[in-house]
Protein backbone atom coordinates (compact mmCIF):
# COMPACT_ATOMS: atom_id res chain seq x y z
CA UNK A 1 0.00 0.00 0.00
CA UNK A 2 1.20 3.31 -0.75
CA UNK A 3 1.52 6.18 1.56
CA UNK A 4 -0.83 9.18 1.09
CA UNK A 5 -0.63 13.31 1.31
CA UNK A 6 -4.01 15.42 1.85
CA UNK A 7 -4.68 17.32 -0.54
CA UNK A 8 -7.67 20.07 0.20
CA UNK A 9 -8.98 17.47 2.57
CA UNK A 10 -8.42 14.12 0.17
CA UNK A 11 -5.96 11.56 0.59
CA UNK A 12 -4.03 11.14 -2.64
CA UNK A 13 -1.74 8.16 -2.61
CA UNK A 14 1.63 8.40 -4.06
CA UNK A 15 4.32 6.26 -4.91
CA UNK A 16 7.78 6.97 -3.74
CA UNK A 17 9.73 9.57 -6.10
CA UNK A 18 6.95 10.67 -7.50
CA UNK A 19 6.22 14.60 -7.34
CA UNK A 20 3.21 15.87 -6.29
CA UNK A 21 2.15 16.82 -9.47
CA UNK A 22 2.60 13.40 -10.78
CA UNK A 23 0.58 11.93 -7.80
CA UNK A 24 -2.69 14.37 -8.12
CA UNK A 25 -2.21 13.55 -12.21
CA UNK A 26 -2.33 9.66 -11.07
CA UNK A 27 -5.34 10.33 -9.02
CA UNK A 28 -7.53 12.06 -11.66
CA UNK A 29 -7.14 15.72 -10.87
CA UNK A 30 -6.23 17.58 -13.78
CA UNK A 31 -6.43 21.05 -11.77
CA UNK A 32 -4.84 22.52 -9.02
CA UNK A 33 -4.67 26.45 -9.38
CA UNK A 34 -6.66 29.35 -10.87
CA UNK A 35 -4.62 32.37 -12.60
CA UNK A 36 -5.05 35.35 -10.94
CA UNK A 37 -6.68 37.13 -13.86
CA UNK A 38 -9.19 35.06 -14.82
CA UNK A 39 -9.38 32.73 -12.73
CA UNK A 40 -8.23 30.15 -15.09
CA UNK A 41 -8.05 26.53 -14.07
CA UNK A 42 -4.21 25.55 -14.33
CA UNK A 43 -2.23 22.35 -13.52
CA UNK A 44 0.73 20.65 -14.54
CA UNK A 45 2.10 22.00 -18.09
CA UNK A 46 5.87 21.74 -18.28
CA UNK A 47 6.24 19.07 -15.83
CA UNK A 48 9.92 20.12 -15.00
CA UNK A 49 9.68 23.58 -13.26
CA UNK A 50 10.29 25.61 -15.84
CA UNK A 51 6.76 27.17 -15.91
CA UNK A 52 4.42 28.05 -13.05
CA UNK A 53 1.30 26.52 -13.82
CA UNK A 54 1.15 24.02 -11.41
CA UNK A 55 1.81 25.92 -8.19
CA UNK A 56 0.09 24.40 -4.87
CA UNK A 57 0.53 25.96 -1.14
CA UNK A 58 2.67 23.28 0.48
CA UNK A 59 2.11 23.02 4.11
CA UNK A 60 0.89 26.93 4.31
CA UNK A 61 3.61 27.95 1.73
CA UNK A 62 2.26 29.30 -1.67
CA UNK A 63 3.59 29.49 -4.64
CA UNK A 64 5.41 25.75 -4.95
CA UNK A 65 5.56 24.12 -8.06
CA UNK A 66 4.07 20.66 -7.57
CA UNK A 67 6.28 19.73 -10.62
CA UNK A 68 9.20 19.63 -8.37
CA UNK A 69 8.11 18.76 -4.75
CA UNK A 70 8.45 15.51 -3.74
CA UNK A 71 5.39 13.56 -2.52
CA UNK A 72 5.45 13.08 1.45
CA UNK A 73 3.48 11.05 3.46
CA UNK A 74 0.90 13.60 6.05
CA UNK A 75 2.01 16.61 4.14
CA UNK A 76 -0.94 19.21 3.85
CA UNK A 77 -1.43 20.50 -0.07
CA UNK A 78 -4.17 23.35 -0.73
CA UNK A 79 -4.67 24.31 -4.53
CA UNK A 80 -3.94 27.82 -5.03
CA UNK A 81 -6.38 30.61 -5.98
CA UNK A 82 -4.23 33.96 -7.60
CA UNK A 83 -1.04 34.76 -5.99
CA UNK A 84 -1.99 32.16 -3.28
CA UNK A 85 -1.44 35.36 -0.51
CA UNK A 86 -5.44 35.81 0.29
CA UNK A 87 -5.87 39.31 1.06
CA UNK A 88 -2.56 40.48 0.45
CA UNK A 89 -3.01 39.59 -3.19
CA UNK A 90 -2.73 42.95 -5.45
């Protein structure tokens, strides 16, 4: 059995070395974050971290690429709306 992260209150399994963007892609979400104009639905495009379209808040840090952080077992993952700073979003 593999180990799982919560992810906006879901347990996504993961396999070890995979990213988190490869485990939420492996359990059917497509979409993590909204652009701040728009409020586009964005996930994982590049899949190596040279874009920012897959950015998740990582226990309470926004702005990580999900491309490039590895899966852990118990860590919290929120998707992102904007900036990913709430209010302080300009």
């Amino acid at each position: 059995m593999s180990d799982s992260f919560d992810f906006d209150g879901r347990a996504v399994p993961f396999d070890a070395g995979q990213s988190i963007g490869a485990a939420l892609l492996a359990a059917g979400v497509a979409s993590w974050r909204t652009t701040r104009r728009g409020a586009r639905p964005r996930g994982l495009f590049c899949g190596i971290g040279v874009c920012f379209d897959c950015l998740v808040t990582v226990e309470d840090r926004p702005n990580q690429r999900a491309c490039l952080v590895p899966a852990r077992a118990r860590l919290q993952v929120r998707s992102q709306d904007g900036t990913g700073r709430g209010a302080l979003s300009v």
